[in-house]
N, C-alpha and C. Protein backbone atom coordinates (compact mmCIF):
# COMPACT_ATOMS: atom_id res chain seq x y z
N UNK A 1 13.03 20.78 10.85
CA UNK A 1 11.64 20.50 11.18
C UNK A 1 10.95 19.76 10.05
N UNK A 2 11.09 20.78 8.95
CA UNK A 2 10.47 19.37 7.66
C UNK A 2 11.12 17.99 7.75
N UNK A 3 12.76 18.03 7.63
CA UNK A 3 13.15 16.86 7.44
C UNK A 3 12.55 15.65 8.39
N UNK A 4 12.09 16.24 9.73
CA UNK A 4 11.59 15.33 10.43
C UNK A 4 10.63 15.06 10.16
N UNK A 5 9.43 15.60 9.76
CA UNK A 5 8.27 15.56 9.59
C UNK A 5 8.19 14.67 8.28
N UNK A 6 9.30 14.65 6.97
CA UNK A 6 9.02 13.91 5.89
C UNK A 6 9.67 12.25 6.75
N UNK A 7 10.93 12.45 7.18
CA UNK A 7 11.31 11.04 7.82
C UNK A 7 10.05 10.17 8.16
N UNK A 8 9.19 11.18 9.09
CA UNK A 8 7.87 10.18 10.03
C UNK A 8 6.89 9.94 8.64
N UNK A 9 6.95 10.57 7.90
CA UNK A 9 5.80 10.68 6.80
C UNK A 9 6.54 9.26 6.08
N UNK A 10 7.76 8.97 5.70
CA UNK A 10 8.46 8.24 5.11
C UNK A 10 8.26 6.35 6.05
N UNK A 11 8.91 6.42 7.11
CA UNK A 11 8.47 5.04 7.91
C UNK A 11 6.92 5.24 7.93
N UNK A 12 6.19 6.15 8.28
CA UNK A 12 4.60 5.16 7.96
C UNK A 12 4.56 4.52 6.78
N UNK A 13 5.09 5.41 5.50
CA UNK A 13 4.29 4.86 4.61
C UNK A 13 4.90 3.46 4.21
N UNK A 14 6.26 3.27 5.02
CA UNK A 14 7.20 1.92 5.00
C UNK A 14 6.69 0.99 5.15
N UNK A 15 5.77 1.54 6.40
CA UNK A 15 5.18 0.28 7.47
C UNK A 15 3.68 -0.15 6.66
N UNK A 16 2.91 1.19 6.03
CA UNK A 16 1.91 0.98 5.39
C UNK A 16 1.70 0.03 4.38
N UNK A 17 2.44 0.10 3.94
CA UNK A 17 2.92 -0.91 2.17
C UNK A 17 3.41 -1.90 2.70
N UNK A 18 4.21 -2.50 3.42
CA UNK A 18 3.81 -3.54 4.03
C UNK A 18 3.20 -4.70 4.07
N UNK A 19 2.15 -3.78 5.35
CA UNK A 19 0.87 -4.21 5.25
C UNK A 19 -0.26 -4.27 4.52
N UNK A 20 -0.14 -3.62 3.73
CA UNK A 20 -0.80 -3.54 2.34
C UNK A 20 -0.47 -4.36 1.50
N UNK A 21 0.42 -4.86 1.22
CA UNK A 21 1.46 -5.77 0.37
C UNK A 21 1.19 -7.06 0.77
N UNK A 22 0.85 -7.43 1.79
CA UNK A 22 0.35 -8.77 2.80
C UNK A 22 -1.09 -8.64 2.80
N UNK A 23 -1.37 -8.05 2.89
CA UNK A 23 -3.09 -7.54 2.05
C UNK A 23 -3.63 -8.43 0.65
N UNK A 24 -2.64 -8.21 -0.15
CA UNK A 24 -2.92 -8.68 -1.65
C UNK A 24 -2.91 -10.35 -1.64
N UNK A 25 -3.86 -10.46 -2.69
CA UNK A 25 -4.19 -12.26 -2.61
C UNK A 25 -3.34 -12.38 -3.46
N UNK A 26 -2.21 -13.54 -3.27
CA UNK A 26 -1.39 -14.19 -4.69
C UNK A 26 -2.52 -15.46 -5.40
N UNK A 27 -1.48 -16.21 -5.60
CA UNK A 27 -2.68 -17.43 -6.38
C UNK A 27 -3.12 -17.99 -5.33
N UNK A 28 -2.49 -18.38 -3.97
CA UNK A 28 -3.55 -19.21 -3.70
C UNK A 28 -4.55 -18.92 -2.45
N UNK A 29 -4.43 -17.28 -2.55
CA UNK A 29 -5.14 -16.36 -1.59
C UNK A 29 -4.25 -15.79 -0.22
N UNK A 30 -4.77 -14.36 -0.23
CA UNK A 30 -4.16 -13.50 0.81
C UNK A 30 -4.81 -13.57 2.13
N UNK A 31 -4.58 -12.44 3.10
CA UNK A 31 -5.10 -12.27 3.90
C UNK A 31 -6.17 -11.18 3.29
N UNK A 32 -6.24 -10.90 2.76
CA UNK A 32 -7.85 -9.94 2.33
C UNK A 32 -8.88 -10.66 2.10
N UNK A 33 -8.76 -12.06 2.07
CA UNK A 33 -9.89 -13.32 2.09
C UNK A 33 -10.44 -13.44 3.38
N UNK A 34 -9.59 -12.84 4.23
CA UNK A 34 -10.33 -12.57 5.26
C UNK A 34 -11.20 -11.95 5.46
N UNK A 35 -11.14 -10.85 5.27
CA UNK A 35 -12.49 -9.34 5.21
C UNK A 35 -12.96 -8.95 3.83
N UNK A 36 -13.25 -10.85 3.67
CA UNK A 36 -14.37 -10.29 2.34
C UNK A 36 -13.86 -10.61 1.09
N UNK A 37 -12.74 -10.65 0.79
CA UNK A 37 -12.29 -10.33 -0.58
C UNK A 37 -12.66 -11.82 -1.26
N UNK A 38 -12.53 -12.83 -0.77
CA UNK A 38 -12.53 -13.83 -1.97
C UNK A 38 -14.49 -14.37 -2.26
N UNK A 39 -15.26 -13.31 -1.54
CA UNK A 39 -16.53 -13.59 -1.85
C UNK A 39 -16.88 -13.63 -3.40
N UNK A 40 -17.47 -14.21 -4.10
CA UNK A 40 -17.33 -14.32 -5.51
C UNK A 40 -16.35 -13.99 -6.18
N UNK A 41 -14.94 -13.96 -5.92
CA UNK A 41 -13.68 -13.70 -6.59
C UNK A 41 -13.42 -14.76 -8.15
N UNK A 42 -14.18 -16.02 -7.51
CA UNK A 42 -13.73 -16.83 -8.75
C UNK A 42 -14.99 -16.73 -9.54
N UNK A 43 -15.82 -16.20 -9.56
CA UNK A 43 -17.07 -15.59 -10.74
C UNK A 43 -17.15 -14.26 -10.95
N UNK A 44 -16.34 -13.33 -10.55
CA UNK A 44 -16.12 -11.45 -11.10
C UNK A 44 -14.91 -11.57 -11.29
N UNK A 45 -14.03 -12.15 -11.02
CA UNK A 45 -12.70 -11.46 -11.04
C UNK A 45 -12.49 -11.11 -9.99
N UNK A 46 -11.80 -9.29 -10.39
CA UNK A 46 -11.03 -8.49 -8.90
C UNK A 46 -12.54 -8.34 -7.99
N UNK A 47 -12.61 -8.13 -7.00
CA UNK A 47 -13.68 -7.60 -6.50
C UNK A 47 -13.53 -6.15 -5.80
N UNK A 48 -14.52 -5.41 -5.33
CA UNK A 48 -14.49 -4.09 -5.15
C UNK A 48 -13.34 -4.02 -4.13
N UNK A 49 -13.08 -5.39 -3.10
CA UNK A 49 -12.31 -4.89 -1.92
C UNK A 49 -11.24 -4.93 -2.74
N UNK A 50 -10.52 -5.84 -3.44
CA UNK A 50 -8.98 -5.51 -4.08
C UNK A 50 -9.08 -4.82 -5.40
N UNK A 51 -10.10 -4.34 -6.18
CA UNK A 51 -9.94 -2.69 -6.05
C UNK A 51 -9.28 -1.51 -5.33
N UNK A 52 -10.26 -1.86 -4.32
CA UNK A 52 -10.02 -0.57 -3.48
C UNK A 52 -8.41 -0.86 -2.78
N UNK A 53 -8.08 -2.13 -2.60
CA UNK A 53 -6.66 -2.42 -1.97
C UNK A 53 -5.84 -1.85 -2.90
N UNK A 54 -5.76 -2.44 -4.31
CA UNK A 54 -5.21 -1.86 -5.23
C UNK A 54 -4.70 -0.33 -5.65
N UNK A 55 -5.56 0.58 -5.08
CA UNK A 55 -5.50 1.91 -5.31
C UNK A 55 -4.89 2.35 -4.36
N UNK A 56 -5.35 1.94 -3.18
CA UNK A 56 -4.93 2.42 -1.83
C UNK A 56 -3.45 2.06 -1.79
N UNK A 57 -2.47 1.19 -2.29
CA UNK A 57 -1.50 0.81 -2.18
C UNK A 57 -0.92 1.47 -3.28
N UNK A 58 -1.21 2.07 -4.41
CA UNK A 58 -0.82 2.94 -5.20
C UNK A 58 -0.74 3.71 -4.84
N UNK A 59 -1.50 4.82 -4.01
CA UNK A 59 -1.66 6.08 -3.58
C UNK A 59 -0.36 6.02 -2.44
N UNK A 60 -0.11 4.85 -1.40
CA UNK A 60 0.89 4.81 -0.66
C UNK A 60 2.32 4.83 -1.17
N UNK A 61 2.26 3.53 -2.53
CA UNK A 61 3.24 4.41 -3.09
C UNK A 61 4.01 5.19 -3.78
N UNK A 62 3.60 5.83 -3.55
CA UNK A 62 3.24 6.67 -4.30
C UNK A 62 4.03 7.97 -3.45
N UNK A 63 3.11 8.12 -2.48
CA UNK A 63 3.61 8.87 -1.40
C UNK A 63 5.29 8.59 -1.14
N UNK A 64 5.15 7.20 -0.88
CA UNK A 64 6.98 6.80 -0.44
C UNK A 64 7.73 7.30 -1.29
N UNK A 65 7.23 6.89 -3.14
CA UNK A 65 8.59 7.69 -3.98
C UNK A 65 8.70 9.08 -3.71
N UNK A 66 7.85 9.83 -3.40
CA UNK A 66 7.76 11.14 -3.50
C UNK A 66 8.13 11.79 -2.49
N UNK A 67 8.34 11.44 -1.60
CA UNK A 67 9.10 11.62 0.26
C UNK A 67 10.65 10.83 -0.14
N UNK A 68 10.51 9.75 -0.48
CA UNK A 68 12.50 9.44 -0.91
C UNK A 68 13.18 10.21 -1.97
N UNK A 69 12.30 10.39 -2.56
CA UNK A 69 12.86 11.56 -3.42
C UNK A 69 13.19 13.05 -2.75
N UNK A 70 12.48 13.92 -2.20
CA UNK A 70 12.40 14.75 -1.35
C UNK A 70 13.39 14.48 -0.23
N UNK A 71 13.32 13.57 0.06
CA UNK A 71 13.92 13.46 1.28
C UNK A 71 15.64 13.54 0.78
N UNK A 72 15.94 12.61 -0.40
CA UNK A 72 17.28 12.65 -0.89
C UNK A 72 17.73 13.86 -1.21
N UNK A 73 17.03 14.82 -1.94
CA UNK A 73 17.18 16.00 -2.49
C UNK A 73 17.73 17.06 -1.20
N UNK A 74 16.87 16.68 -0.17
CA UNK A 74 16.90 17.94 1.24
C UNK A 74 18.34 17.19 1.90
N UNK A 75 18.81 15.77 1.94
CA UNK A 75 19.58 15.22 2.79
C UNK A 75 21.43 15.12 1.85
N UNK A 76 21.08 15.67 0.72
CA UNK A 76 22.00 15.74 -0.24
C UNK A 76 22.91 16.82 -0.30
């Protein structure tokens, strides 16, 4: 029952990062320029939205090492 429950916990966060990952602006801009992000980007810097992308994609993986790890340990 866990193992299943970390598996599903494991492909979201696959699928999450991802999309999160396609999120991030390289040099010559992401799709987060879409919803906002490159509004004054070239006079602040990062702006609050890739901030907040930034973290949020940490926290994901974050999650993934910590479920592949788990998951190896229980499937071992």
């Amino acid at each position: 029952m866990l193992t299943a429950v970390l598996i599903v916990l494991q492909v979201l966060a696959s699928l999450a990062l991802i999309f999160l990952i396609l999120m991030h602006s390289g040099k010559g801009g992401g799709l987060s320029d879409m919803f906002g992000g490159s509004v004054g980007s070239a006079a602040a810097g990062s702006t609050v939205v890739e901030k907040n992308l930034d973290r949020i994609t940490v926290t994901v993986a974050l999650i993934f090492a910590f479920t592949n790890l788990i998951l190896i340990l229980r499937l071992h």
